[in-house]
C-alpha atoms as a PDB file:
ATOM      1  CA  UNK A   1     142.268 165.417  30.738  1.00  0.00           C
ATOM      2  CA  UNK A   2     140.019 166.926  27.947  1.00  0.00           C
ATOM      3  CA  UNK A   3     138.657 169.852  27.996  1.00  0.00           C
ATOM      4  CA  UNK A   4     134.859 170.038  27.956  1.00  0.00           C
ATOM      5  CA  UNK A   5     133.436 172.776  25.670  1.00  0.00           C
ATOM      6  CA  UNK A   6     129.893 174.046  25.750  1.00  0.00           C
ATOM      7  CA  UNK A   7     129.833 175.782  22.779  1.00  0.00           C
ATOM      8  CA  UNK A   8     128.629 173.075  20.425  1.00  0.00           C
ATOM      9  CA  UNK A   9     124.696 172.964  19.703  1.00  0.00           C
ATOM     10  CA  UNK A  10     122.833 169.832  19.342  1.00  0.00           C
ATOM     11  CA  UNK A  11     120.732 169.628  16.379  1.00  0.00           C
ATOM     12  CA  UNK A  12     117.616 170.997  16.330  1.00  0.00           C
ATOM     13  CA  UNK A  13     114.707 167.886  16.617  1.00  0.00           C
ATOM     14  CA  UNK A  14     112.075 167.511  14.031  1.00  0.00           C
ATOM     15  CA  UNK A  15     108.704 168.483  15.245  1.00  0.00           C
ATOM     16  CA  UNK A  16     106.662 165.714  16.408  1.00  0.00           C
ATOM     17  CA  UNK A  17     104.419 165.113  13.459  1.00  0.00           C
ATOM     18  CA  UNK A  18     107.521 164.962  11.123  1.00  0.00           C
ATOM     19  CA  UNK A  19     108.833 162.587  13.250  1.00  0.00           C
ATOM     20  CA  UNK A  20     105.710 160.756  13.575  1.00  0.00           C
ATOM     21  CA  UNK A  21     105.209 160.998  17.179  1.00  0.00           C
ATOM     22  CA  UNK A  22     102.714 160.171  19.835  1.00  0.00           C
ATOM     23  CA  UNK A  23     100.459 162.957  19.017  1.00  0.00           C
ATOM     24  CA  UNK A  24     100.598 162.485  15.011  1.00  0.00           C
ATOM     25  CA  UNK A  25      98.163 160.175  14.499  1.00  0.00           C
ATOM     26  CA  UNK A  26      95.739 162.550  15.601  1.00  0.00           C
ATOM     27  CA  UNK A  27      96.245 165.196  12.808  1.00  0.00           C
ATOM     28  CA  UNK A  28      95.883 168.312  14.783  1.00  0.00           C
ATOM     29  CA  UNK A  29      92.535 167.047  16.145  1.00  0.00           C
ATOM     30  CA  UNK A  30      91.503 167.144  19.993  1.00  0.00           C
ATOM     31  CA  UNK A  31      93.070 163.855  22.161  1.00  0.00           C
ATOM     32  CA  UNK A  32      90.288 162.369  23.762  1.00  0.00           C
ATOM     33  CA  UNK A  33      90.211 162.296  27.111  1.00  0.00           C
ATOM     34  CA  UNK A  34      88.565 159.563  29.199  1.00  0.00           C
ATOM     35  CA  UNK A  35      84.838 159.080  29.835  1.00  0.00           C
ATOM     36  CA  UNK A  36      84.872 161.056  33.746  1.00  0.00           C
ATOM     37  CA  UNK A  37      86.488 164.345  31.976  1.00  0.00           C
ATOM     38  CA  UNK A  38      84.820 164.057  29.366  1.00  0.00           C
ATOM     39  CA  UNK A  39      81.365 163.798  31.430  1.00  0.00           C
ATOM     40  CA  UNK A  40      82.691 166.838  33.516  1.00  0.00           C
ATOM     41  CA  UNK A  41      83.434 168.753  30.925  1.00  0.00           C
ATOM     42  CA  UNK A  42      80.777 168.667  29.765  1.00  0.00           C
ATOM     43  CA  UNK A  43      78.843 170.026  32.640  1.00  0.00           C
ATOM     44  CA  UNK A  44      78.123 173.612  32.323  1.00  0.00           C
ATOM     45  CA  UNK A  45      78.892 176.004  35.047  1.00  0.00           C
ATOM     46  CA  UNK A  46      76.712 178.898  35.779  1.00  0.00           C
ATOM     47  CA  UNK A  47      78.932 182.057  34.607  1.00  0.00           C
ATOM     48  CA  UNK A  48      78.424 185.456  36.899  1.00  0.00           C
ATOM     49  CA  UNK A  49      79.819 188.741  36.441  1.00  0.00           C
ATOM     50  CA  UNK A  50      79.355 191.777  38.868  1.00  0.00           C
ATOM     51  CA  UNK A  51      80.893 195.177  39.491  1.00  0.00           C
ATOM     52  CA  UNK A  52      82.628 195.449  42.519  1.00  0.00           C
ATOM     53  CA  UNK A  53      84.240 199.422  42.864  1.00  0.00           C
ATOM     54  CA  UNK A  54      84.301 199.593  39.063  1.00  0.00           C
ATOM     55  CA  UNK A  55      86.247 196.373  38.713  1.00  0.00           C
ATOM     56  CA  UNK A  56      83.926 193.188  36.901  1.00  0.00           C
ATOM     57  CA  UNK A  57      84.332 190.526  38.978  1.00  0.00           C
ATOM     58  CA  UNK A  58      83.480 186.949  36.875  1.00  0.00           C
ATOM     59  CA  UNK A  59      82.830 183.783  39.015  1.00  0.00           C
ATOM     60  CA  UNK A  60      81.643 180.168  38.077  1.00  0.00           C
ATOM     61  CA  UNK A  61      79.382 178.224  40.563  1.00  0.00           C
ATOM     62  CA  UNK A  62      78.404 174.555  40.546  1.00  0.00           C
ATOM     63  CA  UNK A  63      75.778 172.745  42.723  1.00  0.00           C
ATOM     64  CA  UNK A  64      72.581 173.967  44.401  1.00  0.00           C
ATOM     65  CA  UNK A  65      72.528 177.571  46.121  1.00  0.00           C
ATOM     66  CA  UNK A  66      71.552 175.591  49.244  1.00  0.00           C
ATOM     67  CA  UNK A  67      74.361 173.290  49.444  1.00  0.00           C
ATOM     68  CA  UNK A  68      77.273 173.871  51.802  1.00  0.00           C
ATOM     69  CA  UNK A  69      79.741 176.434  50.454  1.00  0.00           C
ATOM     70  CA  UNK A  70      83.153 175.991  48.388  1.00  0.00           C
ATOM     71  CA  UNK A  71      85.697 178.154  46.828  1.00  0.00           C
ATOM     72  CA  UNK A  72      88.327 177.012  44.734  1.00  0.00           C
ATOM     73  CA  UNK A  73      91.242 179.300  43.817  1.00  0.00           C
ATOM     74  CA  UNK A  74      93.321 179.302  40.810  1.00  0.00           C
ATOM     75  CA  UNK A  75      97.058 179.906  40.789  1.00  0.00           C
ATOM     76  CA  UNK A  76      99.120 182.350  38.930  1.00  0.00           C
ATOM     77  CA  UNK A  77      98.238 182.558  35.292  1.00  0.00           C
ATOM     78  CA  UNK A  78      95.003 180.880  34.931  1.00  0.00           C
ATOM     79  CA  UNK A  79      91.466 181.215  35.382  1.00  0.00           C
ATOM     80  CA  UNK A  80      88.261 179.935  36.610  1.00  0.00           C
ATOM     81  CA  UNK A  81      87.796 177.491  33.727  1.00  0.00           C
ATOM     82  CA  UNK A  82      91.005 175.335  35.267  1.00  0.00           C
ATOM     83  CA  UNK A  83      88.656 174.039  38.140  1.00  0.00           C
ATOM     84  CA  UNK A  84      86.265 172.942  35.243  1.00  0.00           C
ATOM     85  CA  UNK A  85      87.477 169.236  35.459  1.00  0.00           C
ATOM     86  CA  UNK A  86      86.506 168.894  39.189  1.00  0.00           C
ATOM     87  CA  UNK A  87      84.379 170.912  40.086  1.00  0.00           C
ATOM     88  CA  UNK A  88      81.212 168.941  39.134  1.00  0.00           C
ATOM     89  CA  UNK A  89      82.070 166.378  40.987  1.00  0.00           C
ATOM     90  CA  UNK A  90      82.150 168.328  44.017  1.00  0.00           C
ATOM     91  CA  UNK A  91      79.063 169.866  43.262  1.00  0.00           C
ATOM     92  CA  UNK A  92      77.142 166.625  44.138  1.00  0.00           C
ATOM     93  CA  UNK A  93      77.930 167.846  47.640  1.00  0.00           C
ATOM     94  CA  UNK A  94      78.586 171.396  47.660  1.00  0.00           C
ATOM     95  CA  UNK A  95      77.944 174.665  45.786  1.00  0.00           C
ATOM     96  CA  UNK A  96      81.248 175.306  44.202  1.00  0.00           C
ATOM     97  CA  UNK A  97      82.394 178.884  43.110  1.00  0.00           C
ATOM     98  CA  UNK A  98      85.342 179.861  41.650  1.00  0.00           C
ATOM     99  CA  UNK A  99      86.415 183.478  40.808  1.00  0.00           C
ATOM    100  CA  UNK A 100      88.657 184.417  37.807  1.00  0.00           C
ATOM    101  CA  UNK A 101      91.000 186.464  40.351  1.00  0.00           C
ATOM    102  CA  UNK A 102      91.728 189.921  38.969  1.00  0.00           C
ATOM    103  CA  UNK A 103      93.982 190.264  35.093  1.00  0.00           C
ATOM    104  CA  UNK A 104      93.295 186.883  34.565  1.00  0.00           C
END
């Protein structure tokens, strides 16, 4: 039986535009994204700051004040602007706010 050896490197690949790949065509330019994103995008949020013990504290908010309530949370390592996509589409039936939790 051979033995199997780990200590041979593949070749490093050739980055995508030298290779002509799915995102070349586009020259560096933004990949448009289909009409819905686009559209909620493209919705503004209202953007809030407040001091809270010394700490700013930055929120978005969708919707109408008087609407039923909704937080969404981000995860680990991103911010408000990650609900940006769906939010406005919730806002149709609730007022949306999402905090940037703290360090993000």
């Amino acid at each position: 039986m051979k033995d199997i050896t780990y200590e041979q490197k593949a070749p490093d690949p050739k980055p995508d535009t030298q290779r002509g790949g799915p995102l070349a065509a586009y020259n560096g330019e933004p990949v448009p994204g289909p009409g819905w994103f686009e559209r909620a995008i493209d919705f503004t949020p209202n953007s809030t700051t407040f001091d809270l013990d010394g700490v700013p504290i930055h929120y978005l908010s969708w919707g109408e004040k008087g609407l039923p309530g909704l937080m969404l949370v981000h995860g680990n390592g991103a911010h408000a602007y990650w609900w940006a996509f769906v939010a406005p589409f919730l806002a149709r039936e609730y007022h949306v706010v999402v905090p940037d939790l703290s360090g993000m």
